[in-house]
Protein backbone atom coordinates (compact mmCIF):
# COMPACT_ATOMS: atom_id res chain seq x y z
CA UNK A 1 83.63 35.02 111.27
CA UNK A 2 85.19 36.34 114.58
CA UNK A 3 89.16 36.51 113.92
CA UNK A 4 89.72 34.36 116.85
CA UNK A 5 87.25 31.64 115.47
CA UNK A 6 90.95 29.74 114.40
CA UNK A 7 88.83 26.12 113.94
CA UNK A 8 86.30 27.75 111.25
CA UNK A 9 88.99 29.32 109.90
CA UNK A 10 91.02 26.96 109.18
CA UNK A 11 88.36 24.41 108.02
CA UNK A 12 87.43 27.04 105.78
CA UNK A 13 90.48 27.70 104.29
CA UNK A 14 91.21 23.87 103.80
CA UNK A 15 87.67 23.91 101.84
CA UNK A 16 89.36 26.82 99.66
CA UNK A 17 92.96 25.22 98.71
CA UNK A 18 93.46 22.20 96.94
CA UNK A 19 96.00 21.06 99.39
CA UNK A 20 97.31 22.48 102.86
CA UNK A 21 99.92 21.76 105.43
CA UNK A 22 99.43 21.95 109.28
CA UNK A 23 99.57 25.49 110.80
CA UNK A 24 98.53 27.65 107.60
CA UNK A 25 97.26 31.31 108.24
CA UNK A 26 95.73 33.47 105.96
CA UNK A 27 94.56 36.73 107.39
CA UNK A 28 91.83 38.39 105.60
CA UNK A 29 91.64 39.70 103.07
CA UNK A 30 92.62 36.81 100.68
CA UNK A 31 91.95 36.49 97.04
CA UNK A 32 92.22 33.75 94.43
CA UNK A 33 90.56 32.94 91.08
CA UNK A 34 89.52 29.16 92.60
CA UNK A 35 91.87 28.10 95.31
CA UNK A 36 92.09 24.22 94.39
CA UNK A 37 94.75 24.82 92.20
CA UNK A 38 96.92 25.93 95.11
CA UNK A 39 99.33 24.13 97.45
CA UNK A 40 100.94 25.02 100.92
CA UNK A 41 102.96 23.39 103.05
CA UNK A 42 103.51 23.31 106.85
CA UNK A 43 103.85 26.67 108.68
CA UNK A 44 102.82 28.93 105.72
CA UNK A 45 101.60 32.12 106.94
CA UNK A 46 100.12 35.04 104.53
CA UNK A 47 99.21 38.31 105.78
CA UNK A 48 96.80 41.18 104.54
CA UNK A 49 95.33 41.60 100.86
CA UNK A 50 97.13 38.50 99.26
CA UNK A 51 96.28 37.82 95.86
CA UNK A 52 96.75 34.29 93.79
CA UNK A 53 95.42 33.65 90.24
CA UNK A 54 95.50 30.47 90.37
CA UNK A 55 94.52 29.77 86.43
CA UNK A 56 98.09 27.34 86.74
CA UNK A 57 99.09 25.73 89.80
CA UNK A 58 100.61 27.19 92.63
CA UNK A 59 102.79 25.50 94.96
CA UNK A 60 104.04 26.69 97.93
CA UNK A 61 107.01 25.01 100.56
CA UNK A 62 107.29 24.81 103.98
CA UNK A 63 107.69 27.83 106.10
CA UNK A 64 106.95 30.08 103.79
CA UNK A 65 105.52 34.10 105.06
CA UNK A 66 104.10 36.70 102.87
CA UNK A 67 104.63 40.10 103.91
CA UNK A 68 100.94 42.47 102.63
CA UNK A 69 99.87 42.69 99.62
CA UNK A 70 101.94 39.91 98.15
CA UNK A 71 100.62 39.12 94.30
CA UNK A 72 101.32 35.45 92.67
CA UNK A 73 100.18 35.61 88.84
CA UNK A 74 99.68 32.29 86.89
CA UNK A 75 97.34 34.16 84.75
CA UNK A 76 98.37 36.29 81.16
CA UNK A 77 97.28 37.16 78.13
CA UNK A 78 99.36 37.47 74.55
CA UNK A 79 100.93 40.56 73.89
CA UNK A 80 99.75 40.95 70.05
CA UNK A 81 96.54 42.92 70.51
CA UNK A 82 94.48 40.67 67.76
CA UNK A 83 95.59 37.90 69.73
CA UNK A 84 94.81 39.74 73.20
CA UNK A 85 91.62 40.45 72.23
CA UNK A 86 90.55 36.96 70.98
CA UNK A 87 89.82 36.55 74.80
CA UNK A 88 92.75 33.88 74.93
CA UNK A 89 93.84 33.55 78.81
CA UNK A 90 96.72 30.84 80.12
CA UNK A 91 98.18 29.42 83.35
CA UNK A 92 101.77 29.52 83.73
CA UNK A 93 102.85 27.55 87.50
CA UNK A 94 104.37 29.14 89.91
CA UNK A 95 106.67 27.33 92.21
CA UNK A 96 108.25 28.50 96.00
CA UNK A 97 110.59 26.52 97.79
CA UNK A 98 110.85 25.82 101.80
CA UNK A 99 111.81 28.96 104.15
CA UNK A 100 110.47 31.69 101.87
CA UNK A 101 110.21 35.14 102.88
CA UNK A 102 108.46 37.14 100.26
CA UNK A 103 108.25 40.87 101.30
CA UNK A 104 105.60 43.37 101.22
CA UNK A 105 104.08 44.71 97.94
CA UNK A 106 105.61 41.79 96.20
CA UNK A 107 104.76 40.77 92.36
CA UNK A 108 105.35 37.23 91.09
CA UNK A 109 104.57 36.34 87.70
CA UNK A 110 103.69 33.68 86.02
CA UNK A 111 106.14 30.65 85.21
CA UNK A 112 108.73 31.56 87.99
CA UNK A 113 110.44 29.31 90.98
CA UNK A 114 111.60 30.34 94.25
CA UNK A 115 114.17 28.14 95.19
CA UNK A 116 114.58 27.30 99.04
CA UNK A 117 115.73 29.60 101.67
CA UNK A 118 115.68 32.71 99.93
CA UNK A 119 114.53 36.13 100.70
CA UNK A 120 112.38 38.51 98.04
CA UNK A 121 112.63 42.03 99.15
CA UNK A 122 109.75 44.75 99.30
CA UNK A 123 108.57 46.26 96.46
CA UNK A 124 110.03 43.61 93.79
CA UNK A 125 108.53 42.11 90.73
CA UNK A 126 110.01 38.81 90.12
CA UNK A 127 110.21 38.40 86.39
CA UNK A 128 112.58 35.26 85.82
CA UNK A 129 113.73 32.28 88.37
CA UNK A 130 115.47 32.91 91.72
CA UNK A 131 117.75 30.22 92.58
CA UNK A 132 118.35 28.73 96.19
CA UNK A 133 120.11 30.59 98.99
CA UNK A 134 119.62 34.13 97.77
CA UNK A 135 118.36 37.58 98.64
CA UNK A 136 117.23 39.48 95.26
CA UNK A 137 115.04 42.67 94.98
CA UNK A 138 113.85 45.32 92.68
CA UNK A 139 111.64 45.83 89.30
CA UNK A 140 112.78 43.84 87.86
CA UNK A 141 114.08 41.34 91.04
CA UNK A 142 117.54 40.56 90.91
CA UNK A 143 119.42 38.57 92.71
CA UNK A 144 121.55 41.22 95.45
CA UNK A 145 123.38 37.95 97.24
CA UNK A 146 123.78 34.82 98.50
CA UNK A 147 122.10 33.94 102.16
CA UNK A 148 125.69 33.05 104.16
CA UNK A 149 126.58 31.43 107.23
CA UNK A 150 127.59 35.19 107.99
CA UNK A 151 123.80 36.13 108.35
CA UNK A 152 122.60 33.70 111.26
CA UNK A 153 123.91 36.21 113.87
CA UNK A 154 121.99 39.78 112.24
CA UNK A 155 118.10 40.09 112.88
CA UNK A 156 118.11 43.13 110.81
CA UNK A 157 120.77 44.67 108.44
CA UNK A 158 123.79 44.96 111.09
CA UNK A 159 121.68 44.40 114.54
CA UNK A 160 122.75 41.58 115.81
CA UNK A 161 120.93 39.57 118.13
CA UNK A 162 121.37 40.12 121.79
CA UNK A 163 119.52 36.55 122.98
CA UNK A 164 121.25 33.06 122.29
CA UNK A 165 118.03 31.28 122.31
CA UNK A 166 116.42 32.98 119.14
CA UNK A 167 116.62 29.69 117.12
C-alpha cells in the first residue's frame, strides 16, 4: 500500500496484533512470528526492520519508540545439543513499561521487563530485567544511571534546550 494510505494501514496492523492502542505506527518493514500474541499501547511508534517472535506474549506500554532494527525474542531453544535438536522451541514474555525508548540495533531476549520511563541505548542486548527510571546500555545492557530531575532541561548529552515550550 501507498505509505500515506494511514487508514489501511492502520486497519491492517490492528488485523496483525492481538491488541493495539490509539496512534500506533509501524513503518515497514515489520516482522513477527503471528502478531496476536502482541500488545501496544497508546502512542507506540516502531521504525524500520523491527522484529518480534512472538512464540510468548509481548506487551508493550504507552509511549513507547523503537529506534531500527529493534529485535524482541520470546523464542529459544535448550542449550544441550540432544535437547536442541529434539526440535523443542519455548516462549518466554517479554514485558515494556510506559515512556520507553529502545535505541537502534537493540536485542531483547526472552523473559525480560522494561520498567517505565527508561532509556535502552544503541547497540545493547538486554539479557536480565531493567528496573524503572534508568538509562542502561551495552552487550550485555547494564544499567549506566538513573533518569533524574537533572535531565528534563538536556535534549542531547549536554545541549540544552533553547525553547520553553518543548513539553
Amino acid at each position: 500500500m501507498h505509505p500515506s494510505d494511514n487508514e489501511k494501514r492502520d486497519k491492517l496492523i490492528r488485523s496483525i496484533l492481538g491488541k493495539a492502542g490509539p496512534n500506533v505506527y509501524l513503518e515497514a518493514p515489520f516482522y513477527c512470528d503471528y502478531g496476536y500474541n502482541i500488545e501496544v499501547g497508546d502512542w507506540f511508534f516502531s521504525n524500520y526492520n523491527c522484529i518480534i517472535l512472538d512464540v510468548g506474549k509481548v506487551t508493550i506500554g504507552n509511549n513507547v519508540m523503537f529506534a531500527p532494527n529493534v529485535s524482541i525474542y520470546t523464542a529459544g531453544h535448550p542449550i544441550h545439543p540432544d535437547s536442541r535438536n529434539s526440535g523443542y522451541e519455548y516462549g518466554i514474555p517479554v514485558t515494556i513499561g510506559d515512556n520507553v525508548w529502545v535505541g537502534g540495533n537493540v536485542v531483547i531476549n526472552p523473559g525480560i521487563t522494561i520498567g517505565n520511563n527508561v532509556v535502552i541505548g544503541s547497540g545493547s542486548v538486554v539479557t536480565k530485567n531493567i528496573p524503572d527510571n534508568m538509562i542502561a546500555a551495552g552487550n550485555p545492557c547494564k544499567v549506566i544511571r538513573e533518569i533524574t530531575e537533572d535531565d528534563r532541561k538536556y535534549y542531547f548529552k549536554d545541549k540544552e534546550f533553547d525553547v520553553d515550550d518543548y513539553i
